[in-house]
PDB file of N, CA and C in Angstrom:
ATOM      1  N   UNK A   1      32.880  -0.456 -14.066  1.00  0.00           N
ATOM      2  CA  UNK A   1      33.151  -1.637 -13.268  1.00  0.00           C
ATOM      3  C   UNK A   1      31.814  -2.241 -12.841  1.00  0.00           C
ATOM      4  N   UNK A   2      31.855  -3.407 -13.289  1.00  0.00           N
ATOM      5  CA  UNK A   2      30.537  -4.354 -12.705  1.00  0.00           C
ATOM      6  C   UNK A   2      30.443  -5.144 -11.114  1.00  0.00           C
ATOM      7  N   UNK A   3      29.573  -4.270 -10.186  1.00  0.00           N
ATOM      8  CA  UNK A   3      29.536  -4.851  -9.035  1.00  0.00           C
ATOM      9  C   UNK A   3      28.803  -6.384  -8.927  1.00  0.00           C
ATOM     10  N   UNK A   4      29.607  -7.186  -8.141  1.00  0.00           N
ATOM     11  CA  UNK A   4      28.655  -8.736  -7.872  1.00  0.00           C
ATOM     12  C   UNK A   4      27.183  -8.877  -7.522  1.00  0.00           C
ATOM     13  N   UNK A   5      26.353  -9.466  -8.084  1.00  0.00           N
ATOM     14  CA  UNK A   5      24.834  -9.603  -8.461  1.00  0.00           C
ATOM     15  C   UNK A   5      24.418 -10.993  -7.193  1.00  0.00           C
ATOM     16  N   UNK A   6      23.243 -10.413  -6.910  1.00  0.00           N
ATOM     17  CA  UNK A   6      22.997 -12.111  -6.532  1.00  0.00           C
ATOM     18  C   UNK A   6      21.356 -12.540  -7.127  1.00  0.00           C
ATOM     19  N   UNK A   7      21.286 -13.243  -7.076  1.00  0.00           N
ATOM     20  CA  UNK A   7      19.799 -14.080  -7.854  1.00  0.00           C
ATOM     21  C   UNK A   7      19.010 -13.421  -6.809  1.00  0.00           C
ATOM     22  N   UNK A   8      17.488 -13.230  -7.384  1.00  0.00           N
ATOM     23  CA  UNK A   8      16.654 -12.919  -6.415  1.00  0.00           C
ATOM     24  C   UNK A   8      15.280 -13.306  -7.453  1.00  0.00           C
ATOM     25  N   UNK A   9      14.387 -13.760  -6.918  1.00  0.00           N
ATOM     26  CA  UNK A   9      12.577 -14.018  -7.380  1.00  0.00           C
ATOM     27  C   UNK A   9      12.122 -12.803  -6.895  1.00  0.00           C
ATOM     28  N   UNK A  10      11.112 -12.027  -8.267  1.00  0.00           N
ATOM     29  CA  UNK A  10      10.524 -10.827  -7.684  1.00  0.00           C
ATOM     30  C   UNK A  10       9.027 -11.036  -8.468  1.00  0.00           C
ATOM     31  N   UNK A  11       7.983 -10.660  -7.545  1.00  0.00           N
ATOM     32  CA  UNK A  11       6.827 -10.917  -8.664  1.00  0.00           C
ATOM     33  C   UNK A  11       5.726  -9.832  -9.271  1.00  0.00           C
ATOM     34  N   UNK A  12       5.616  -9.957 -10.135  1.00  0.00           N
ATOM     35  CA  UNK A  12       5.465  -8.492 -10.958  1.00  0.00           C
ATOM     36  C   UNK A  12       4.025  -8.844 -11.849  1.00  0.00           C
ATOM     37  N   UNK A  13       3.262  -7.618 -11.555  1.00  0.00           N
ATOM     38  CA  UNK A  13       1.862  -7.777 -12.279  1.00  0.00           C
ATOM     39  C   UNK A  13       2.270  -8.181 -13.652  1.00  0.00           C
ATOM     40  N   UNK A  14       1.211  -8.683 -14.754  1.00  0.00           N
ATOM     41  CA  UNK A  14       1.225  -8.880 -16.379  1.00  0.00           C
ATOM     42  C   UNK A  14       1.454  -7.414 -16.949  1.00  0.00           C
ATOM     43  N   UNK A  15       0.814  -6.583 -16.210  1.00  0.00           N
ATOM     44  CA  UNK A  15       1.511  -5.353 -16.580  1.00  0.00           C
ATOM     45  C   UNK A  15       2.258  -4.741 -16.415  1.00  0.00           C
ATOM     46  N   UNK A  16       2.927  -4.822 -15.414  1.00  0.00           N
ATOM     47  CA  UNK A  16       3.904  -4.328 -15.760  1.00  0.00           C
ATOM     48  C   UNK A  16       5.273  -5.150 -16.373  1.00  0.00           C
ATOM     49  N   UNK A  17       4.985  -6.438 -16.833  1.00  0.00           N
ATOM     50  CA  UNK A  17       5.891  -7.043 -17.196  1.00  0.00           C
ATOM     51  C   UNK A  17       5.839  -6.613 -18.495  1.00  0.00           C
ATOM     52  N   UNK A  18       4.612  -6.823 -19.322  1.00  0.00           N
ATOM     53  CA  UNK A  18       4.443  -6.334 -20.484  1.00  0.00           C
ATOM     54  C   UNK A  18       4.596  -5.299 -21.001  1.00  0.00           C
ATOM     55  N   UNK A  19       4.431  -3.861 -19.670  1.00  0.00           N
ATOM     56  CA  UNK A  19       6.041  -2.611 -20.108  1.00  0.00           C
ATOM     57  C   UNK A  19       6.826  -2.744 -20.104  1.00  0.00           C
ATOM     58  N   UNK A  20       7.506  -3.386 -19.367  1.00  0.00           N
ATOM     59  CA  UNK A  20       8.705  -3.882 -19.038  1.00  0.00           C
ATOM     60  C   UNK A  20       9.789  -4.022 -20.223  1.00  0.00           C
ATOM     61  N   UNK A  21       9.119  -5.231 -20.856  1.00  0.00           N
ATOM     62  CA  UNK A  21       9.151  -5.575 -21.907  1.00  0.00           C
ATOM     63  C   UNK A  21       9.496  -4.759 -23.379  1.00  0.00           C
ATOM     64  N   UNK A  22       8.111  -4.133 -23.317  1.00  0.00           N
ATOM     65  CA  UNK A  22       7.731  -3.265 -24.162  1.00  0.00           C
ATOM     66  C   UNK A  22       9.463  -2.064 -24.127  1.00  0.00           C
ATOM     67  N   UNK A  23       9.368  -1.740 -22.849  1.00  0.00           N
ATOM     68  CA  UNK A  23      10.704  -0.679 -22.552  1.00  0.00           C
ATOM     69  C   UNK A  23      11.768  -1.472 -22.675  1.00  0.00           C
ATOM     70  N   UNK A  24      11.978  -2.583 -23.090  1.00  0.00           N
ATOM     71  CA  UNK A  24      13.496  -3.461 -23.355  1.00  0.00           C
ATOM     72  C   UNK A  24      13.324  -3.165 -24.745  1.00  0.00           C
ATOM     73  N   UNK A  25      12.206  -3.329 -25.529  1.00  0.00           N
ATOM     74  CA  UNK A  25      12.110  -3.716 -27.110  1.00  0.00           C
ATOM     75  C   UNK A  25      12.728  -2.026 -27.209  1.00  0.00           C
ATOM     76  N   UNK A  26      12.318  -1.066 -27.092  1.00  0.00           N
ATOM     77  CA  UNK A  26      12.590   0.346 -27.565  1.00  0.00           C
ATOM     78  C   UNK A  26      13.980   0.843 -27.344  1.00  0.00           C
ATOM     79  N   UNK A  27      14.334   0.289 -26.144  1.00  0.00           N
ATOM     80  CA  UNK A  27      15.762   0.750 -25.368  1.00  0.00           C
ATOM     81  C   UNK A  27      16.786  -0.285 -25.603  1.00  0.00           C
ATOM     82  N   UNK A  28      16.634  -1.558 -25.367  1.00  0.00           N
ATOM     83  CA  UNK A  28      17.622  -2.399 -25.542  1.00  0.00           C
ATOM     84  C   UNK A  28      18.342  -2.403 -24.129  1.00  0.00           C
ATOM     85  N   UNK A  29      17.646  -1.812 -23.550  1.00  0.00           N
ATOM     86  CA  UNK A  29      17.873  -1.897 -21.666  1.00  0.00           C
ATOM     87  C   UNK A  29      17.346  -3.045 -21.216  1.00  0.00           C
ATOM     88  N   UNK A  30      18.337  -4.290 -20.630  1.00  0.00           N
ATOM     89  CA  UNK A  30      17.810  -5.204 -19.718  1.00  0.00           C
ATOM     90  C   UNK A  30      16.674  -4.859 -19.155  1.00  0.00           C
ATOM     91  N   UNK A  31      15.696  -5.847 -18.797  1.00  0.00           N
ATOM     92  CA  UNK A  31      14.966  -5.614 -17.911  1.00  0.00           C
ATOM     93  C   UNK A  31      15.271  -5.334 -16.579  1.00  0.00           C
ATOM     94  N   UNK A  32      16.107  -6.180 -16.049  1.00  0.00           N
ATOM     95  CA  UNK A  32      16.865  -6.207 -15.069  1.00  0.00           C
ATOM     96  C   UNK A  32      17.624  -5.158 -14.550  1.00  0.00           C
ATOM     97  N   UNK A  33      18.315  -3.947 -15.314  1.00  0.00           N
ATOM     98  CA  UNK A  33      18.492  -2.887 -15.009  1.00  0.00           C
ATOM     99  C   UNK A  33      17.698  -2.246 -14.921  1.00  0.00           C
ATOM    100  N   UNK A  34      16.413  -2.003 -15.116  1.00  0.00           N
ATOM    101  CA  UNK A  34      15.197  -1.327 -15.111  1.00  0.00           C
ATOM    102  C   UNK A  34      14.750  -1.632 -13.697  1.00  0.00           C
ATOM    103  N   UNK A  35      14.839  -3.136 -13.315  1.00  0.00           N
ATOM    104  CA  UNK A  35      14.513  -3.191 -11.654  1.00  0.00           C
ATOM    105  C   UNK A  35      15.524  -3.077 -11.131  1.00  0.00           C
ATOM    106  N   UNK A  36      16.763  -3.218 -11.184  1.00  0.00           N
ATOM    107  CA  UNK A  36      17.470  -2.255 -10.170  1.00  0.00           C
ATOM    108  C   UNK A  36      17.554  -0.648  -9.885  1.00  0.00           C
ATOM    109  N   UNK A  37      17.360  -0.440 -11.007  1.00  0.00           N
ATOM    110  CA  UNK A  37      17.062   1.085 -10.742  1.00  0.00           C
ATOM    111  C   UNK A  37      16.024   1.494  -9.968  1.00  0.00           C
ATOM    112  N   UNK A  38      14.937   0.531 -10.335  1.00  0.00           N
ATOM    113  CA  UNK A  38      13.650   0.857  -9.703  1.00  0.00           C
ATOM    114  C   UNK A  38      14.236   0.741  -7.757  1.00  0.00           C
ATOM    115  N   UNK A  39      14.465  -0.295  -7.404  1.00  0.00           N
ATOM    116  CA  UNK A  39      15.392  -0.159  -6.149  1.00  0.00           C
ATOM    117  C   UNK A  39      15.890   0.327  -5.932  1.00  0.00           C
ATOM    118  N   UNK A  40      16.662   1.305  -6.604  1.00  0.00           N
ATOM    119  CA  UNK A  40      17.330   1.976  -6.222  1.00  0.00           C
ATOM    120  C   UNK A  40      16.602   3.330  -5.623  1.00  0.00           C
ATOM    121  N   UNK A  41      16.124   3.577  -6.428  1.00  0.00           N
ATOM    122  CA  UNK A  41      15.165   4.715  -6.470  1.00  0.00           C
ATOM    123  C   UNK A  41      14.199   4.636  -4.906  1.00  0.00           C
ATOM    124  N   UNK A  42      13.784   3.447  -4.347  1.00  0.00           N
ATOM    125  CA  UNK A  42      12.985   3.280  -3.425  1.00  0.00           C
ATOM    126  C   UNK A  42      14.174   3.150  -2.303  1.00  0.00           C
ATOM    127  N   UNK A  43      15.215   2.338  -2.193  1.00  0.00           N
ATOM    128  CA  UNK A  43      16.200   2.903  -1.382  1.00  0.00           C
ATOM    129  C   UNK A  43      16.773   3.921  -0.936  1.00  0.00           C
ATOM    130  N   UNK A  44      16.586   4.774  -1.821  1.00  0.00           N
ATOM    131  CA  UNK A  44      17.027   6.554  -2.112  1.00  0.00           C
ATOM    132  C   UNK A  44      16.132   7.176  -1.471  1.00  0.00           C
ATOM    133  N   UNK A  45      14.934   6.790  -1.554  1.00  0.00           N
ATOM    134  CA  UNK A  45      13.680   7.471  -1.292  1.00  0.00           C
ATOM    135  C   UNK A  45      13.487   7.287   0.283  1.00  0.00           C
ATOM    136  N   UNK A  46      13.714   6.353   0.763  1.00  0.00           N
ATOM    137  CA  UNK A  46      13.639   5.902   2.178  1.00  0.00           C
ATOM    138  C   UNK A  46      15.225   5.384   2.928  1.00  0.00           C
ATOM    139  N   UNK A  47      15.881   6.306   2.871  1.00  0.00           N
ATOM    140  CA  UNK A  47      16.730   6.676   3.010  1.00  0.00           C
ATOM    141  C   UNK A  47      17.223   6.768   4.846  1.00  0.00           C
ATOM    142  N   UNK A  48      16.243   7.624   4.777  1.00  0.00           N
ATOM    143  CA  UNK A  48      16.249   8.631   5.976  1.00  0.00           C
ATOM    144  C   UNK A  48      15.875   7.071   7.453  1.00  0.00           C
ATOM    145  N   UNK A  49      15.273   5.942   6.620  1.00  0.00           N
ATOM    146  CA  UNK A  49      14.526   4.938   7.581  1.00  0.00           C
ATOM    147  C   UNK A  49      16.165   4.012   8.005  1.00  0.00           C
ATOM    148  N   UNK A  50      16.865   4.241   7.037  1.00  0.00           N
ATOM    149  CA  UNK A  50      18.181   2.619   7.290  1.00  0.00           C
ATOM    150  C   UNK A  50      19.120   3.658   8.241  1.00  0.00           C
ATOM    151  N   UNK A  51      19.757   2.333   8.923  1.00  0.00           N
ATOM    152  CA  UNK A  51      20.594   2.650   9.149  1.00  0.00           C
ATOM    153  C   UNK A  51      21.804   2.836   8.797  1.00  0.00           C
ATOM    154  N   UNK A  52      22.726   3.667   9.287  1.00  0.00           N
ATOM    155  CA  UNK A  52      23.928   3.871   8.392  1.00  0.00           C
ATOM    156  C   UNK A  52      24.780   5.466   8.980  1.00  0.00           C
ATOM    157  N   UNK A  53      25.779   5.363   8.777  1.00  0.00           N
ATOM    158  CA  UNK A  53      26.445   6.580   9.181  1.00  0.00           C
ATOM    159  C   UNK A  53      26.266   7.742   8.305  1.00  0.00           C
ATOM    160  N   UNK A  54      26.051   9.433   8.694  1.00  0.00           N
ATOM    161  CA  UNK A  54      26.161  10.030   7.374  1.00  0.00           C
ATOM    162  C   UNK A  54      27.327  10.884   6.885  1.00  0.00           C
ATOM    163  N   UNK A  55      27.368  10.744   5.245  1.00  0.00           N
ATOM    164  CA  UNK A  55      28.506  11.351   4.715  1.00  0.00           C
ATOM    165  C   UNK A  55      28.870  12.808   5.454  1.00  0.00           C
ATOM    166  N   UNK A  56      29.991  12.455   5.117  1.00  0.00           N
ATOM    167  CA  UNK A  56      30.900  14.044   5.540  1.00  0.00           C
ATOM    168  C   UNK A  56      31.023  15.136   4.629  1.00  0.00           C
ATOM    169  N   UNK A  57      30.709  14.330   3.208  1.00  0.00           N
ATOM    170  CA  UNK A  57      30.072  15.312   1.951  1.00  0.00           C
ATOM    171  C   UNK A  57      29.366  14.905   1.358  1.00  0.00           C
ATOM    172  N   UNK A  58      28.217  15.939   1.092  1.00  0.00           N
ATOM    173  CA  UNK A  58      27.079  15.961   0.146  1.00  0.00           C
ATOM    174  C   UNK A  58      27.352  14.744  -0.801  1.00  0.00           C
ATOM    175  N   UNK A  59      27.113  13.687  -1.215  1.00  0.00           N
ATOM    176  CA  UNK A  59      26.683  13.008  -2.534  1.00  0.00           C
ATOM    177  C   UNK A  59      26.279  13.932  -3.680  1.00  0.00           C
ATOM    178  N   UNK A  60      26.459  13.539  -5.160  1.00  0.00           N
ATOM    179  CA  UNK A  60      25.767  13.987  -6.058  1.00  0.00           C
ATOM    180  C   UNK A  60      24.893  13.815  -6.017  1.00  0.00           C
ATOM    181  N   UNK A  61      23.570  14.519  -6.321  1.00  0.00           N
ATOM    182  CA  UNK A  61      22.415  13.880  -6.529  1.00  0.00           C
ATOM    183  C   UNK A  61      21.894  13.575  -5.085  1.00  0.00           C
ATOM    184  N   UNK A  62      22.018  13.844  -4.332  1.00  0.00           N
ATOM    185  CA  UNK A  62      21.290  13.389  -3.171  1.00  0.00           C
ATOM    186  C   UNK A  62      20.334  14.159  -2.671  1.00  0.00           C
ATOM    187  N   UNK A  63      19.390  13.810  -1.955  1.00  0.00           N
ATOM    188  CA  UNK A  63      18.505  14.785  -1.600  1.00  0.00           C
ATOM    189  C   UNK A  63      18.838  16.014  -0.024  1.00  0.00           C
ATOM    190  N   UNK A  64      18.717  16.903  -0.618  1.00  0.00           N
ATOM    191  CA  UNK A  64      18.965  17.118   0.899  1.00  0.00           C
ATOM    192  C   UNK A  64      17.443  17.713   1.364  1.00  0.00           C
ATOM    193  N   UNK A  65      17.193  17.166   2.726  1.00  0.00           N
ATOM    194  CA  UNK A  65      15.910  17.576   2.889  1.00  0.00           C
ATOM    195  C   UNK A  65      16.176  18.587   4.416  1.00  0.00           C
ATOM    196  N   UNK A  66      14.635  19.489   4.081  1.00  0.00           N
ATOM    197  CA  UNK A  66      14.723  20.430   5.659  1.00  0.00           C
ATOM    198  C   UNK A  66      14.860  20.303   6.844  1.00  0.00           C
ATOM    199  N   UNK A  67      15.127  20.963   8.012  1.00  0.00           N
ATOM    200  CA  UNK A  67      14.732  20.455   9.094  1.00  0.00           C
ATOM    201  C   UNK A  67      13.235  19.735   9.325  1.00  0.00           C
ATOM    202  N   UNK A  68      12.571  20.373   8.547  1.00  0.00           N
ATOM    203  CA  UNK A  68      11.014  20.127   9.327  1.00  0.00           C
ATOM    204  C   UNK A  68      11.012  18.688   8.753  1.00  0.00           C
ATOM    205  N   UNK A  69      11.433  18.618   7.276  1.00  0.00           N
ATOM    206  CA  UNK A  69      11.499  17.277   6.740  1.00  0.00           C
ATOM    207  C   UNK A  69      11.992  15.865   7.874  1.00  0.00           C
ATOM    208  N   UNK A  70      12.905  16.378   8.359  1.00  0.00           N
ATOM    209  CA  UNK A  70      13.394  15.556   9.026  1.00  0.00           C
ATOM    210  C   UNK A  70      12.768  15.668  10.471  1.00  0.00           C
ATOM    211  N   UNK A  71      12.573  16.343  11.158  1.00  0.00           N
ATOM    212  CA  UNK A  71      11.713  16.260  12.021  1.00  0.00           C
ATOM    213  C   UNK A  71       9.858  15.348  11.812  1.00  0.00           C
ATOM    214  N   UNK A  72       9.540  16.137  11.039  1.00  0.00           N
ATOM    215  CA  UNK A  72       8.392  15.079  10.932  1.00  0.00           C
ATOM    216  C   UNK A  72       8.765  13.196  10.822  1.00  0.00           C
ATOM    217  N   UNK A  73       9.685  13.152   9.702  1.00  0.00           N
ATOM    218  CA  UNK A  73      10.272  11.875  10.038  1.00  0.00           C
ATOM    219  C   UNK A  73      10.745  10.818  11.043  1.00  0.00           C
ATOM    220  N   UNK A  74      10.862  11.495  12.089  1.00  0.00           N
ATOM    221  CA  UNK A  74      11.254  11.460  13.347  1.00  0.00           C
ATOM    222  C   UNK A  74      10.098  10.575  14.326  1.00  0.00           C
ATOM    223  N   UNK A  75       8.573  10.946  13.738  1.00  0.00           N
ATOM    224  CA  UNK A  75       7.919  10.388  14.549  1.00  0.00           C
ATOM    225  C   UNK A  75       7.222   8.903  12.873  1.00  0.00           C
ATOM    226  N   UNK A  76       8.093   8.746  12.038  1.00  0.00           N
ATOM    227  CA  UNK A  76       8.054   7.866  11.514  1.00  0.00           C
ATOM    228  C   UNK A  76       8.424   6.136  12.299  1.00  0.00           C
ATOM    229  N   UNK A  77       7.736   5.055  12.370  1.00  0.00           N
ATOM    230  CA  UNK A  77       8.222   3.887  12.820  1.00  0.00           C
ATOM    231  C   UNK A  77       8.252   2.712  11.678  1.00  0.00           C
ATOM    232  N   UNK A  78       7.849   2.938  10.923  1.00  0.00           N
ATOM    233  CA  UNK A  78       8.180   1.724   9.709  1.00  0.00           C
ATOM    234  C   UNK A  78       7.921   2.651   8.371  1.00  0.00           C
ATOM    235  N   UNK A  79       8.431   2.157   7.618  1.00  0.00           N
ATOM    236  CA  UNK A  79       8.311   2.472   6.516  1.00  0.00           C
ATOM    237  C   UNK A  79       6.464   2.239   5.856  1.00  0.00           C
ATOM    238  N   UNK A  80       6.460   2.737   4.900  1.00  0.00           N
ATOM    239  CA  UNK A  80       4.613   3.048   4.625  1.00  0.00           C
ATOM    240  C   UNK A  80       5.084   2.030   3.268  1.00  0.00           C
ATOM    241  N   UNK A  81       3.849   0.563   3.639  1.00  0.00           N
ATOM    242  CA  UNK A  81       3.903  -0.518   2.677  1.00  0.00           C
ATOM    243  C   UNK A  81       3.962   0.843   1.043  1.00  0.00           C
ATOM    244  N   UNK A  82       4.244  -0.398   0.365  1.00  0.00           N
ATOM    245  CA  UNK A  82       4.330   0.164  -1.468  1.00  0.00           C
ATOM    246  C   UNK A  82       2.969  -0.533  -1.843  1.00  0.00           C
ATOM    247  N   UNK A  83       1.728   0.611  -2.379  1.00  0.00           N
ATOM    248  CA  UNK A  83       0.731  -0.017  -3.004  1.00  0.00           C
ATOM    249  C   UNK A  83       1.365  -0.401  -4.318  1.00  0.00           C
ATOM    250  N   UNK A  84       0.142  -1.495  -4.443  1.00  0.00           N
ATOM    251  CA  UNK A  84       0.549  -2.545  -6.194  1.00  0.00           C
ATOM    252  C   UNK A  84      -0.530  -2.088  -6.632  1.00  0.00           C
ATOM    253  N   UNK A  85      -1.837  -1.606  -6.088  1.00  0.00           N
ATOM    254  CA  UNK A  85      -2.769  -1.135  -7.163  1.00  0.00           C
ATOM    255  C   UNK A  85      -2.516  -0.258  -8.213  1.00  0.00           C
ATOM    256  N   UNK A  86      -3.093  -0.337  -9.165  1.00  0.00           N
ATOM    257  CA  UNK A  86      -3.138   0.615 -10.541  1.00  0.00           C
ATOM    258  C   UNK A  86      -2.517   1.989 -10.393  1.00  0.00           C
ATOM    259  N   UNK A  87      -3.541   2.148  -8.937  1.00  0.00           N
ATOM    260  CA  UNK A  87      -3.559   3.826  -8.691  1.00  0.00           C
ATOM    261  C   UNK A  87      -2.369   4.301  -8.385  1.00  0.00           C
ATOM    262  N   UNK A  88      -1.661   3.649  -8.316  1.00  0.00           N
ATOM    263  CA  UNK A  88      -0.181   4.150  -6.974  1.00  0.00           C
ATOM    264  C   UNK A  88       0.375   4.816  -8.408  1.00  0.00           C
ATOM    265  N   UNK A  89       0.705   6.225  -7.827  1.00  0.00           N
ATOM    266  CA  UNK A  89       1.513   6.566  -8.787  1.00  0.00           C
ATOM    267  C   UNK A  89       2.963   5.915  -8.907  1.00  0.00           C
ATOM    268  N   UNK A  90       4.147   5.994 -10.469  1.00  0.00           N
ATOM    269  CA  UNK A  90       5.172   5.100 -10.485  1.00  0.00           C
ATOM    270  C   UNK A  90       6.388   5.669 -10.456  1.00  0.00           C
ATOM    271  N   UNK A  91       6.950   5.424  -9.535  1.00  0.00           N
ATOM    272  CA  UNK A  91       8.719   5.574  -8.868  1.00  0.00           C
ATOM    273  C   UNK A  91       8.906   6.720 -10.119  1.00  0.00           C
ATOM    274  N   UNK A  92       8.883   6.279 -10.847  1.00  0.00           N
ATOM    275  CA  UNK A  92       9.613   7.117 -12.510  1.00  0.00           C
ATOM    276  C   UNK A  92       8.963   8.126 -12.628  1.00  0.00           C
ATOM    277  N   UNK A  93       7.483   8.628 -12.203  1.00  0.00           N
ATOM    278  CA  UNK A  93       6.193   9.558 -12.645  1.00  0.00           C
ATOM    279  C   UNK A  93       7.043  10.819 -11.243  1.00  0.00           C
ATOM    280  N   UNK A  94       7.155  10.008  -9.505  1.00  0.00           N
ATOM    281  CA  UNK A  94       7.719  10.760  -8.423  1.00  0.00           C
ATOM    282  C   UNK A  94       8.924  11.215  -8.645  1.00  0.00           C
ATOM    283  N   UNK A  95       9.947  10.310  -9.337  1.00  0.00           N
ATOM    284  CA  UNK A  95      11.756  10.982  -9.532  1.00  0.00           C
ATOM    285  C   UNK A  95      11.421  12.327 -10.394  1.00  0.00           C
ATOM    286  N   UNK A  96      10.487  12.123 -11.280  1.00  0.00           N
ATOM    287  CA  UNK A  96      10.470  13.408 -12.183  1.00  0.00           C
ATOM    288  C   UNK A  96       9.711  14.913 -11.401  1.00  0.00           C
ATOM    289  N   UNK A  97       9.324  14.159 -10.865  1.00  0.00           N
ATOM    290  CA  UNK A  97       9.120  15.589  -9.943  1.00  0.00           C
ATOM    291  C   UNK A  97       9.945  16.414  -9.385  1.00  0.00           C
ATOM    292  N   UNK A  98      10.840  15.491  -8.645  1.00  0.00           N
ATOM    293  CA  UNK A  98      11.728  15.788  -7.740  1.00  0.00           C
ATOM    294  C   UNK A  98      12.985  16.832  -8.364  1.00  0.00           C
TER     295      UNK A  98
END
């Protein structure tokens, strides 16, 4: 089932458009699913910052993190900007860790 989309402008280095790209030609994966996922992934990741009620059961796939995890979080107040430099390691390089 396809959930409702809405338009959005996002702006994206030459490089990474040109993977981007490059990863549509090999996969035949929209680009566009490639950045939602990527959102998704950063939504997932900062999680712990939105608000929201929590489940009464575990999610698949979800993280569950420690107390201390969550305690240190605690003295979190904004979320930590997303570097665009080169260096930042990429959403896809961190999920595989995990």
């Amino acid at each position: 089932m396809s959930r409702k989309k809405i338009s959005t402008t996002i702006y994206v280095t030459v490089e990474q458009s040109d993977r981007l790209k490059l990863l549509h030609e090999r996969t035949k994966v929209p680009v566009a699913v490639y950045i939602r996922e990527g959102i998704d992934l950063v939504l997932r990741h900062y999680q712990h910052l939105l608000p929201g009620q929590l489940p009464l059961v575990d999610e698949p796939g979800s993280n569950k993190r420690s107390k201390e995890s969550r305690d240190a979080d605690d003295d979190v107040k904004e979320a930590p900007r997303v570097r665009s430099d080169r260096s930042a390691p990429s959403l896809a390089a961190e999920a595989q860790k995990k």
